[in-house]
PDB file of N, CA and C in Angstrom:
ATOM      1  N   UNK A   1      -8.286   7.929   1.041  1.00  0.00           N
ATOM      2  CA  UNK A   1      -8.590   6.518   1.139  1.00  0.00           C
ATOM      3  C   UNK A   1      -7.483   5.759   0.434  1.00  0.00           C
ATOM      4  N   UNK A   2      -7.283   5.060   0.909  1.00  0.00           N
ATOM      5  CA  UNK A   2      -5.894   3.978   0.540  1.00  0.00           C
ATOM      6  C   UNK A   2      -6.538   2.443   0.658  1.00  0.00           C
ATOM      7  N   UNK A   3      -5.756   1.823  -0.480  1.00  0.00           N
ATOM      8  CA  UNK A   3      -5.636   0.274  -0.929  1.00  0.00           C
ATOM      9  C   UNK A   3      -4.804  -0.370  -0.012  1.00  0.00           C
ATOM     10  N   UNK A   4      -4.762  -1.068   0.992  1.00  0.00           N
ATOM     11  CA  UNK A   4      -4.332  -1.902   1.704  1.00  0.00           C
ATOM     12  C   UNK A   4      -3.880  -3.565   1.302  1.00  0.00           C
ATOM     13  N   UNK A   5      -2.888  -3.926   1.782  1.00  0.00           N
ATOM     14  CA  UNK A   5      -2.573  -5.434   1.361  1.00  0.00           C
ATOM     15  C   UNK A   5      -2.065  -6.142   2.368  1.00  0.00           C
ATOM     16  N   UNK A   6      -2.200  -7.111   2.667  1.00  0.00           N
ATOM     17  CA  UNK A   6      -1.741  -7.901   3.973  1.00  0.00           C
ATOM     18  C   UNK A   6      -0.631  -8.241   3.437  1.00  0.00           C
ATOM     19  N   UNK A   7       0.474  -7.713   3.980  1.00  0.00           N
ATOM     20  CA  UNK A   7       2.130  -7.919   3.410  1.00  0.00           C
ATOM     21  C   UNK A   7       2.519  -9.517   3.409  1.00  0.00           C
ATOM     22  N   UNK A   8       1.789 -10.554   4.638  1.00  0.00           N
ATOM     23  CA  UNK A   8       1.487 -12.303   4.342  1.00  0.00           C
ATOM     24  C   UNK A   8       1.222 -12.638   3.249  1.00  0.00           C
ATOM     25  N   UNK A   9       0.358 -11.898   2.432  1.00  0.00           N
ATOM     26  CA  UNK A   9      -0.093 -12.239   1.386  1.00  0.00           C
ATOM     27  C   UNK A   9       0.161 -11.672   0.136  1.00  0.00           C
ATOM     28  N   UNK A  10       0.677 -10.786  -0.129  1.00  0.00           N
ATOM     29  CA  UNK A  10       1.403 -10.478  -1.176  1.00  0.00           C
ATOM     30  C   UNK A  10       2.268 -10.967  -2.006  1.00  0.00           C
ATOM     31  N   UNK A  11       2.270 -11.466  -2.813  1.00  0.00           N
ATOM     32  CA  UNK A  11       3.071 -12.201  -3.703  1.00  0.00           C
ATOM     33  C   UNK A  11       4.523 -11.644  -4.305  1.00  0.00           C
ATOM     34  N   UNK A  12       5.638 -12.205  -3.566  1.00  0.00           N
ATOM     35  CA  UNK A  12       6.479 -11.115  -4.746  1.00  0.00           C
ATOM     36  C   UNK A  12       7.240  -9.899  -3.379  1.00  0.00           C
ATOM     37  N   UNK A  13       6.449 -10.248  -2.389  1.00  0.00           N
ATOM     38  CA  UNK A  13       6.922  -9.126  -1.755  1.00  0.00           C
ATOM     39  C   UNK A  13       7.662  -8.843  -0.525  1.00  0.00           C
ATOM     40  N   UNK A  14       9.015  -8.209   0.189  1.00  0.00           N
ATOM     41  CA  UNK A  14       9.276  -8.952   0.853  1.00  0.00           C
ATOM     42  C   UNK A  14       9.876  -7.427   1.462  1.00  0.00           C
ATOM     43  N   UNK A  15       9.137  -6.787   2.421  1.00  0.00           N
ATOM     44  CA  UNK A  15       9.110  -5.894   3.369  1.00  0.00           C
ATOM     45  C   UNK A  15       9.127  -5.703   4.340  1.00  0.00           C
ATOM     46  N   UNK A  16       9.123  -4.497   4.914  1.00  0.00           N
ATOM     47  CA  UNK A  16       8.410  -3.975   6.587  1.00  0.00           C
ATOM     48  C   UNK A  16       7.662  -3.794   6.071  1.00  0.00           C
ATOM     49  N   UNK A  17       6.390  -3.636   5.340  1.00  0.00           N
ATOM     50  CA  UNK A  17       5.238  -2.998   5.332  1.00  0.00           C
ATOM     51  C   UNK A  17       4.750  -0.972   5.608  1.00  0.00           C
ATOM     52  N   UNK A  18       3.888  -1.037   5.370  1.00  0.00           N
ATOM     53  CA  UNK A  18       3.493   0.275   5.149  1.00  0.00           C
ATOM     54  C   UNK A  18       2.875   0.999   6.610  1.00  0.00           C
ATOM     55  N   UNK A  19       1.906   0.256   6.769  1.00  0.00           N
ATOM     56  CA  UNK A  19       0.882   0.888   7.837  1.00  0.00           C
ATOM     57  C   UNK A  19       0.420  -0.008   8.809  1.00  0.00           C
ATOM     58  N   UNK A  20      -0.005   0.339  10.280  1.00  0.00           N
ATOM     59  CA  UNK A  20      -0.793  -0.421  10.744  1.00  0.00           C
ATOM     60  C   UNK A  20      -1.998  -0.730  10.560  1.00  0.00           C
ATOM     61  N   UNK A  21      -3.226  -0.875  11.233  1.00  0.00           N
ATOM     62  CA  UNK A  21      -4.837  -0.444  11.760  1.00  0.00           C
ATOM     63  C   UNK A  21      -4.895  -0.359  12.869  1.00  0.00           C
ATOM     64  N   UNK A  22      -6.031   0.425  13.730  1.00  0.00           N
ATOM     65  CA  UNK A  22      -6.625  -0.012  14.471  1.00  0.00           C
ATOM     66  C   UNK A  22      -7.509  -0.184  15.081  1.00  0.00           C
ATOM     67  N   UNK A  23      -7.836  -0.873  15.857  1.00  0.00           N
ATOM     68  CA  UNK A  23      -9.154  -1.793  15.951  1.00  0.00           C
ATOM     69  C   UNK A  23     -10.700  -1.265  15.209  1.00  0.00           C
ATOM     70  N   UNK A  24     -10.435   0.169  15.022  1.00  0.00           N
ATOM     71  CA  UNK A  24     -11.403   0.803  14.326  1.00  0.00           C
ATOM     72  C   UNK A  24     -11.473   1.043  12.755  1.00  0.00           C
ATOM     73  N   UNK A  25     -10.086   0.346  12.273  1.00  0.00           N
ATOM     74  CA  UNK A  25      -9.718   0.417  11.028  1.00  0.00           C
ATOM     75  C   UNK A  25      -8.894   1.424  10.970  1.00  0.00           C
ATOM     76  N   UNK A  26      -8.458   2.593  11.384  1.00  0.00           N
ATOM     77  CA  UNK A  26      -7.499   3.756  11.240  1.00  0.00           C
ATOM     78  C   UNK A  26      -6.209   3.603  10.785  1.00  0.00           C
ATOM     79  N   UNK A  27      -5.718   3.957   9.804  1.00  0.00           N
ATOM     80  CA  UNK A  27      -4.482   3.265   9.521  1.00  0.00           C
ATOM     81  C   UNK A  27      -3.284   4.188   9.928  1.00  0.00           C
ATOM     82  N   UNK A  28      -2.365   3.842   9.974  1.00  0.00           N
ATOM     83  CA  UNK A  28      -1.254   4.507  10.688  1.00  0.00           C
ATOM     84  C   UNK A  28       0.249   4.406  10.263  1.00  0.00           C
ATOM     85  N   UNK A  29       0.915   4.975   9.383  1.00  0.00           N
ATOM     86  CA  UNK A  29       1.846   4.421   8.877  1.00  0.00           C
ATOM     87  C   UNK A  29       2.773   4.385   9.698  1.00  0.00           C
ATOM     88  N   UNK A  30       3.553   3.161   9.465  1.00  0.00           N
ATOM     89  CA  UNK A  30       4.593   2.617  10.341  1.00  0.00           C
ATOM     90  C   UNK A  30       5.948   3.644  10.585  1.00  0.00           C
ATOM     91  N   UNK A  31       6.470   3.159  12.193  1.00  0.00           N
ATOM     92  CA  UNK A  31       7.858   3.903  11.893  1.00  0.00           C
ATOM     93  C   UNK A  31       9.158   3.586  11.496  1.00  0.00           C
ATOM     94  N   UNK A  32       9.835   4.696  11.751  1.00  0.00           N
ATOM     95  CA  UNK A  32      11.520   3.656  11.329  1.00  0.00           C
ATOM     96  C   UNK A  32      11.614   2.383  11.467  1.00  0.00           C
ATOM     97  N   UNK A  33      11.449   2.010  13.192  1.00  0.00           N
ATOM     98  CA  UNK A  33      12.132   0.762  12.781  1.00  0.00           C
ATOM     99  C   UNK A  33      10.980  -0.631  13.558  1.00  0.00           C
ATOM    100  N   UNK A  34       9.968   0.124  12.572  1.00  0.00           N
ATOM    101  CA  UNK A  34       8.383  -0.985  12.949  1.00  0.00           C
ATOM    102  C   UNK A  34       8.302  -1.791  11.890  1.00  0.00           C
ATOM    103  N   UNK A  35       7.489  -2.351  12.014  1.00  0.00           N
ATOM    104  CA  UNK A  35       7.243  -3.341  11.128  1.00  0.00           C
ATOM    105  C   UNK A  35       6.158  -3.867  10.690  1.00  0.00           C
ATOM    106  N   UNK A  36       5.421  -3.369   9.849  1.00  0.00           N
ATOM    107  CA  UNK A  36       3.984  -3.248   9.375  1.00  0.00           C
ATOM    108  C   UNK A  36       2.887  -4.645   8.772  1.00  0.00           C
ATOM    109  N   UNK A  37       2.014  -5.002   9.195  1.00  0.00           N
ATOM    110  CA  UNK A  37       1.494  -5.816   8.612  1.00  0.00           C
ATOM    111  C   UNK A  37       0.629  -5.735   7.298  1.00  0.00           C
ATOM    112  N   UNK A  38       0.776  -3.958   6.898  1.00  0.00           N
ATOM    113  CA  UNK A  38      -0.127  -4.035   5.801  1.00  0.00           C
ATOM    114  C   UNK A  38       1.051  -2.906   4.464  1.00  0.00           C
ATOM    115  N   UNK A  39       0.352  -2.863   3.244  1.00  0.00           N
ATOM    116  CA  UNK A  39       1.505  -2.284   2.466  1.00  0.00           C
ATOM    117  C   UNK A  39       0.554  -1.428   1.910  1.00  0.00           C
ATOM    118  N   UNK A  40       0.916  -0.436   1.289  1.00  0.00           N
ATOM    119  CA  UNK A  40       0.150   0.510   0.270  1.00  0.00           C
ATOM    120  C   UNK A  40      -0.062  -0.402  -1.243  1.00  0.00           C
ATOM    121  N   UNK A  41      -0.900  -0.142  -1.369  1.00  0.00           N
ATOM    122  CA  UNK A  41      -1.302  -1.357  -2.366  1.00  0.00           C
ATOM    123  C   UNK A  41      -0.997  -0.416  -4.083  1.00  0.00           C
ATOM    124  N   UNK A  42      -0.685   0.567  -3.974  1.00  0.00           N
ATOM    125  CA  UNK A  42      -1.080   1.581  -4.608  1.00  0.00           C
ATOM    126  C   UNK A  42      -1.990   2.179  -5.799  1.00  0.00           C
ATOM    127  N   UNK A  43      -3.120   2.173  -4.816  1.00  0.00           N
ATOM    128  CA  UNK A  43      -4.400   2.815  -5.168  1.00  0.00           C
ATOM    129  C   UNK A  43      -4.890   3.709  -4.182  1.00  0.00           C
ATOM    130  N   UNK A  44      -5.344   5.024  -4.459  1.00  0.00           N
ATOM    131  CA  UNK A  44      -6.097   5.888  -3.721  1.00  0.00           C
ATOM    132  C   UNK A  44      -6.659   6.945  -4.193  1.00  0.00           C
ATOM    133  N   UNK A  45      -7.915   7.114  -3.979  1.00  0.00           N
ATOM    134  CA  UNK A  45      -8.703   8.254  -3.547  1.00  0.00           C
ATOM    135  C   UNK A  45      -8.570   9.778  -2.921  1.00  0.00           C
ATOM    136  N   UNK A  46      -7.835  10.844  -3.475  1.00  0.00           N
ATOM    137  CA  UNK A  46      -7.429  12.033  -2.831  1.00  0.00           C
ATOM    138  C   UNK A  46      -8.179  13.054  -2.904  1.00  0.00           C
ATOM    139  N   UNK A  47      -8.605  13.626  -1.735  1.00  0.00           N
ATOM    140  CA  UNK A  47      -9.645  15.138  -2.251  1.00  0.00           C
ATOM    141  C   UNK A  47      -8.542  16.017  -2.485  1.00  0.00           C
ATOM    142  N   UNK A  48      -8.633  17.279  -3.366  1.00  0.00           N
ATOM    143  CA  UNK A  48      -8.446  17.840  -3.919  1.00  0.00           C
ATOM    144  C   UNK A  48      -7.785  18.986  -2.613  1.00  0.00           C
ATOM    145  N   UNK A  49      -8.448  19.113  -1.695  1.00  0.00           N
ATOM    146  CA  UNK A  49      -8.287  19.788  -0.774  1.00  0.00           C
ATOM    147  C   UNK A  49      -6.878  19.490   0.043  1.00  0.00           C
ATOM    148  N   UNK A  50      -6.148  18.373  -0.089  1.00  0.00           N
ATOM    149  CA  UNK A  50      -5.250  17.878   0.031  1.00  0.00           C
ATOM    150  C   UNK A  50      -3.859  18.495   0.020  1.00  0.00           C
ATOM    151  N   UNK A  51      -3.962  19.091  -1.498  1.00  0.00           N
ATOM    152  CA  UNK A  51      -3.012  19.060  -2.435  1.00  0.00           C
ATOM    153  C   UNK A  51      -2.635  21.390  -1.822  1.00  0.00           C
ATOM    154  N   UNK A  52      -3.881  21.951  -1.019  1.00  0.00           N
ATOM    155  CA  UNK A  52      -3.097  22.911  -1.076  1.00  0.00           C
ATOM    156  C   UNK A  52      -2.309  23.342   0.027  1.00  0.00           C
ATOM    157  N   UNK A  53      -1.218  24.314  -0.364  1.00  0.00           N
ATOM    158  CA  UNK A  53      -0.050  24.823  -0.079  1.00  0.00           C
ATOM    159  C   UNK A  53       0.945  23.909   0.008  1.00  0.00           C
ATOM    160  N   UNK A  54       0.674  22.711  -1.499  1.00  0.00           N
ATOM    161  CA  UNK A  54       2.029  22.218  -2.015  1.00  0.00           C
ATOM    162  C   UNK A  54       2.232  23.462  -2.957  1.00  0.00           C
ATOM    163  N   UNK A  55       3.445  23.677  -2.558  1.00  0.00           N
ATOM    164  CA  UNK A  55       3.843  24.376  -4.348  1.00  0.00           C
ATOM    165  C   UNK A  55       5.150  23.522  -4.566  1.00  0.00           C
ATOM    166  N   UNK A  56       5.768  22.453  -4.422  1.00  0.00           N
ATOM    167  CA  UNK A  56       6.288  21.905  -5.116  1.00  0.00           C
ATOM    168  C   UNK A  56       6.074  21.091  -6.538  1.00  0.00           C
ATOM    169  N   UNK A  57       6.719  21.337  -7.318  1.00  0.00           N
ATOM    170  CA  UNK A  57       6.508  20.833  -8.393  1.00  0.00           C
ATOM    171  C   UNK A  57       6.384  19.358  -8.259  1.00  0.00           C
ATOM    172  N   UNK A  58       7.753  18.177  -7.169  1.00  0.00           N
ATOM    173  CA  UNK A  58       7.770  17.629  -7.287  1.00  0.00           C
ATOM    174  C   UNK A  58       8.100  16.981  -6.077  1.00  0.00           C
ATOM    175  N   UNK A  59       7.233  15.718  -5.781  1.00  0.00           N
ATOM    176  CA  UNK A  59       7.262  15.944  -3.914  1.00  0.00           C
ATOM    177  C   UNK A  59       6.569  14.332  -4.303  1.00  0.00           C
ATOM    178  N   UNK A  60       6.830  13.669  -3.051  1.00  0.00           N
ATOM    179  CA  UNK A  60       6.301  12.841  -2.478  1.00  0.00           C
ATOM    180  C   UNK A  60       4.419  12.746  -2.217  1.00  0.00           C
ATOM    181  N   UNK A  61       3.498  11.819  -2.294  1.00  0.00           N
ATOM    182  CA  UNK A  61       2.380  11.777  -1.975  1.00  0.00           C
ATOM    183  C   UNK A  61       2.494  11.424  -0.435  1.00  0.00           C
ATOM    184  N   UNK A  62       3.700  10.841  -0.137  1.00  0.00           N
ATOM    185  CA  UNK A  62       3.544  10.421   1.554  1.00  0.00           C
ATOM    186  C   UNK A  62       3.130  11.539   2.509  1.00  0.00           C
ATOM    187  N   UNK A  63       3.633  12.458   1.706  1.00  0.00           N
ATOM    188  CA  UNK A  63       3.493  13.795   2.525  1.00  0.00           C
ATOM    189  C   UNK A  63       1.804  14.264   2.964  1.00  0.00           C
ATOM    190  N   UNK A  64       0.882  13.855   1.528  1.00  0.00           N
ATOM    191  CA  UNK A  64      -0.193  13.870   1.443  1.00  0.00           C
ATOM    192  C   UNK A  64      -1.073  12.828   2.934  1.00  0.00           C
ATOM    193  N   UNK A  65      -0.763  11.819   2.632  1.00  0.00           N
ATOM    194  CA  UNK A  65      -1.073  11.112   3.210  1.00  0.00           C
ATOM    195  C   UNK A  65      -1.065  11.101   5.060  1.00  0.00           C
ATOM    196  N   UNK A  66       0.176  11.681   5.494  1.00  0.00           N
ATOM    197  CA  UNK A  66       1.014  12.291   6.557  1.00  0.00           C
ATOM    198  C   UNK A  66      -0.045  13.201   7.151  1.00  0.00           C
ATOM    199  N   UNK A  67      -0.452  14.289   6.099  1.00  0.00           N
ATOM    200  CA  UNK A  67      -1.486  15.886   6.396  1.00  0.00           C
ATOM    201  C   UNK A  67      -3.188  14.870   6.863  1.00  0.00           C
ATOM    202  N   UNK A  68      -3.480  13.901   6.158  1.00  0.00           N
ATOM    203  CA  UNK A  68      -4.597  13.198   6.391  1.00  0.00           C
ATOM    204  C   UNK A  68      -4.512  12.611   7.747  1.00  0.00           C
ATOM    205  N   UNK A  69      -3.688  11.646   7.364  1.00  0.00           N
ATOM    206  CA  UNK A  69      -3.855  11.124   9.048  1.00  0.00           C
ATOM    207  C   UNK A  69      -3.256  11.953  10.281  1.00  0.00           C
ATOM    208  N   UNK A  70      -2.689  13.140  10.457  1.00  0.00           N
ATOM    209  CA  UNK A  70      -2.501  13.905  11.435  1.00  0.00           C
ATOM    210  C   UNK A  70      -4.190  14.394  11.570  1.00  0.00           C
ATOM    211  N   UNK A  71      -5.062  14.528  10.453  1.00  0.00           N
ATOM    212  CA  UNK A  71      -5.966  15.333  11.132  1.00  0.00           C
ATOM    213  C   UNK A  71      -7.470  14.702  11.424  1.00  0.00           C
ATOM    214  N   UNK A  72      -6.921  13.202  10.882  1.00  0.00           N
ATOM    215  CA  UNK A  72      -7.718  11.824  11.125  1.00  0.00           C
ATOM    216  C   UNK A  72      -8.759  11.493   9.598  1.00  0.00           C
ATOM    217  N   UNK A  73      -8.125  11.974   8.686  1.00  0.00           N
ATOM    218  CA  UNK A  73      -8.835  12.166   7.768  1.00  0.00           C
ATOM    219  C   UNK A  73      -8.464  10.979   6.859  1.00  0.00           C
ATOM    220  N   UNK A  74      -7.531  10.641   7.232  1.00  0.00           N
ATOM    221  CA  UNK A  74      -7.142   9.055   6.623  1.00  0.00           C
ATOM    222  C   UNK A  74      -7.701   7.938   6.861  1.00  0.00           C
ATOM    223  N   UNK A  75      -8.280   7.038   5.863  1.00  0.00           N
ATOM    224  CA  UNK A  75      -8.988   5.932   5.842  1.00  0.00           C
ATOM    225  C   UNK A  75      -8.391   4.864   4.900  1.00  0.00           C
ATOM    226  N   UNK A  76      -8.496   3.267   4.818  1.00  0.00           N
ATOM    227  CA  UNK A  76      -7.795   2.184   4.092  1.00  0.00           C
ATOM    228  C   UNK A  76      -9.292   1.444   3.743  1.00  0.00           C
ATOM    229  N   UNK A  77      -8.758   0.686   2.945  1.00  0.00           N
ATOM    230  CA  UNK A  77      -9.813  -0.522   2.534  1.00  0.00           C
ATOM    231  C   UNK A  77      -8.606  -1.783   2.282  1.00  0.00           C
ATOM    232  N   UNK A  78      -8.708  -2.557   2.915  1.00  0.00           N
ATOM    233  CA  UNK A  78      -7.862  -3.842   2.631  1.00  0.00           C
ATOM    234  C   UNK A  78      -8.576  -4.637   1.847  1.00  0.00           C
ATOM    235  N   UNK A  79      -7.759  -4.709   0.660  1.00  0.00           N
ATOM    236  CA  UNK A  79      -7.693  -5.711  -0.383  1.00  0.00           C
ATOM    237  C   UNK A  79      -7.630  -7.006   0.055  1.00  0.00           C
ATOM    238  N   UNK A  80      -8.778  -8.247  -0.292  1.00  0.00           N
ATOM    239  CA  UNK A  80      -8.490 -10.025   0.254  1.00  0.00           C
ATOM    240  C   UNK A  80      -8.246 -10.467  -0.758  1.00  0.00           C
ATOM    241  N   UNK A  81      -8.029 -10.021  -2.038  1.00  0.00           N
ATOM    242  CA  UNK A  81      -7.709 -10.702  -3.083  1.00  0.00           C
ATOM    243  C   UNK A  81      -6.324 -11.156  -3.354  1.00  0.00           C
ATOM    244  N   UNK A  82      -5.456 -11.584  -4.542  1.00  0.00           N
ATOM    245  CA  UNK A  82      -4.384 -11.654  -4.662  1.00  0.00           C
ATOM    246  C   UNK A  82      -3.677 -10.161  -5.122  1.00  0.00           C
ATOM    247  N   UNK A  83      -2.735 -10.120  -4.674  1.00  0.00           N
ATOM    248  CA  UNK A  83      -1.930  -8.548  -5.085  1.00  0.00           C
ATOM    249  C   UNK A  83      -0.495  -9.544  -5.598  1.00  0.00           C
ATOM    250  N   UNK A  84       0.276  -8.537  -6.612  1.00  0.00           N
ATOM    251  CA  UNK A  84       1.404  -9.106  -6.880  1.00  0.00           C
ATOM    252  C   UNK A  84       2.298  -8.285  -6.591  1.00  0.00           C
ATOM    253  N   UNK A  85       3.454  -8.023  -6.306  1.00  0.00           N
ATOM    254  CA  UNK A  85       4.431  -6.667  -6.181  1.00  0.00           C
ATOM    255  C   UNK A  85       5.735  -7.213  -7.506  1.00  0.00           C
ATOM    256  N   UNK A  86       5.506  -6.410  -8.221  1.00  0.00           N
ATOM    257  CA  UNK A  86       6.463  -6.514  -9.456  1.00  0.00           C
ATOM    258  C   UNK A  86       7.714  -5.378  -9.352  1.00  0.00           C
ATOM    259  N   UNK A  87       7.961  -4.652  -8.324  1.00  0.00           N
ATOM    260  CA  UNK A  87       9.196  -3.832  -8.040  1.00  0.00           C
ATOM    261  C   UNK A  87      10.158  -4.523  -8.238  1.00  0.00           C
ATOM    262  N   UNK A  88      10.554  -5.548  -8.291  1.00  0.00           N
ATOM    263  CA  UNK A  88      11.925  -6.447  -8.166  1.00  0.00           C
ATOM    264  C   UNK A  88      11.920  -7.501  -9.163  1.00  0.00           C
ATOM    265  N   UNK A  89      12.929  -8.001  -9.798  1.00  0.00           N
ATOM    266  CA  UNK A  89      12.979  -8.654 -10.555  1.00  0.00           C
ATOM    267  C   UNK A  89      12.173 -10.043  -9.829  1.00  0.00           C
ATOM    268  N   UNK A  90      12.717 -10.102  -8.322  1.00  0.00           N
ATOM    269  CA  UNK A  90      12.406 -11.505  -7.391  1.00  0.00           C
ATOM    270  C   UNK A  90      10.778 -11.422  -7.921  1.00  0.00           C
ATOM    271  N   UNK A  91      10.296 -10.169  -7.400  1.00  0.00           N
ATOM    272  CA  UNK A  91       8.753  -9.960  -6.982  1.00  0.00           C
ATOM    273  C   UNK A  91       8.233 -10.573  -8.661  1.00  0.00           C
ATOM    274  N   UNK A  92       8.525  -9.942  -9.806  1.00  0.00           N
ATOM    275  CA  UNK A  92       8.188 -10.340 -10.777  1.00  0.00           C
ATOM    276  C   UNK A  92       8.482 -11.207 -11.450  1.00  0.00           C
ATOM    277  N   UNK A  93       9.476 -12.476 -11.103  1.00  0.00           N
ATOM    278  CA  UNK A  93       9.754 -14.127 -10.796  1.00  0.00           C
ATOM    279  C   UNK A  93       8.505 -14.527 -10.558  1.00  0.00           C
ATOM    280  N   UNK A  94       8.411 -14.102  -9.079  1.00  0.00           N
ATOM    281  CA  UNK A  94       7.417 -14.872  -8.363  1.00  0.00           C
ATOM    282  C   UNK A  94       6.080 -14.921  -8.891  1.00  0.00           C
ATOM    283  N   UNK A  95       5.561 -13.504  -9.516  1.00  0.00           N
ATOM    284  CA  UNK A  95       4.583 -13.157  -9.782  1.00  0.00           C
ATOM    285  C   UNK A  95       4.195 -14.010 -11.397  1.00  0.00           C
ATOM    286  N   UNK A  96       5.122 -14.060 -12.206  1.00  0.00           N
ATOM    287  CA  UNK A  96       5.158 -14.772 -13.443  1.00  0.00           C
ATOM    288  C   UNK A  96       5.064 -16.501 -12.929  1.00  0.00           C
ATOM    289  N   UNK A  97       5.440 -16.737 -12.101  1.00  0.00           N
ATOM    290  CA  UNK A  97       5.659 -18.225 -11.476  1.00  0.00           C
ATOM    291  C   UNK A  97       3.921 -18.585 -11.193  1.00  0.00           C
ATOM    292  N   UNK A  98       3.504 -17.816 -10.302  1.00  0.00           N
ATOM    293  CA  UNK A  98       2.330 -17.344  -9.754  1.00  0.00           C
ATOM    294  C   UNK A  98       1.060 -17.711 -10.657  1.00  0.00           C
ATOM    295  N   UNK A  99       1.175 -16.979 -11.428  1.00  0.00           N
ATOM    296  CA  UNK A  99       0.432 -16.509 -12.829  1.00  0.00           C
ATOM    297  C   UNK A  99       0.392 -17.736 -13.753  1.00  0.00           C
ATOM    298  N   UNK A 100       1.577 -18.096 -13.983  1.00  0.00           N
ATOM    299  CA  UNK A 100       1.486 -19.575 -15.042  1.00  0.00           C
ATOM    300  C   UNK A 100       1.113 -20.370 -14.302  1.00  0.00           C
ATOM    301  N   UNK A 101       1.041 -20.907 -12.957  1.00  0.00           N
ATOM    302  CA  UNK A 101       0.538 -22.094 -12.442  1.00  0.00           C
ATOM    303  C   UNK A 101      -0.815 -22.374 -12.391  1.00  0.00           C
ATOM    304  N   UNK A 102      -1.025 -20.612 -13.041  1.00  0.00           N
ATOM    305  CA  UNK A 102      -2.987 -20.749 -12.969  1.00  0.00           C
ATOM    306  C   UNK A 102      -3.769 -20.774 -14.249  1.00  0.00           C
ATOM    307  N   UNK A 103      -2.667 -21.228 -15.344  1.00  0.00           N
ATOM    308  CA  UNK A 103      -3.197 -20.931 -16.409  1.00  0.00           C
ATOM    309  C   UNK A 103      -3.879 -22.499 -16.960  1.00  0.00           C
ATOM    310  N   UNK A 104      -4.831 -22.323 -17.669  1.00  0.00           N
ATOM    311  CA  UNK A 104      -5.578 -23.668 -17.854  1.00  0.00           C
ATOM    312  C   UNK A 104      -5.381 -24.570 -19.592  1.00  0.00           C
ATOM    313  N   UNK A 105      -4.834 -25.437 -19.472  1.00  0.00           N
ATOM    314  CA  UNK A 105      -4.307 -25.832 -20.285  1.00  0.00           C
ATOM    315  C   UNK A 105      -5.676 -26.740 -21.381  1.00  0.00           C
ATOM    316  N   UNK A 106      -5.405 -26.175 -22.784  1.00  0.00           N
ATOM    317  CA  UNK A 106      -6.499 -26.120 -23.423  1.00  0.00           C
ATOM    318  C   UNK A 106      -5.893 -27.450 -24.495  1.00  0.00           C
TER     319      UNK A 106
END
């Protein structure tokens, strides 16, 4: 299960996006050269069952994610709230910009 964000609405953030849906909610991560309306929000839910015949020490979760939805086992929940993306100095501008305009002056 994965955290979803409407990449419109993300604050801070300025992508292709992560994944699609569809119409049933199924999410689908985007390809090379697509262009996604939703982002990994990053939060998720992993069964345990997931994780075997990694034996890498050190690996990507996309990969995880990849084994789920090949076998339809992948599911999202889209977030309507505010999300901020602080990866970038821009994103965390914006997000500090964001943030003080909501603060209530005492």
């Amino acid at each position: 299960m994965l955290l979803l964000q409407r990449t419109v609405t993300a604050i801070g953030y300025d992508g292709g996006g992560d994944y699609f849906l569809d119409p049933s909610g199924k999410p689908r991560r985007r390809g090379e050269h697509e262009i996604a309306p939703y982002l990994f929000a990053g939060i998720q839910l992993l069964h345990r069952r997931l994780f075997n015949g990694i034996g890498d020490r050190v690996f990507s979760l996309v990969r995880l994610y990849d084994r789920a939805e090949r076998t339809g086992r992948l599911h999202a929940i889209v977030h309507d709230g505010e999300w901020y993306h602080i990866g970038t100095p821009a994103g965390l501008a914006a997000t500090r910009e964001r943030l003080s305009s909501k603060r209530i002056e005492r």
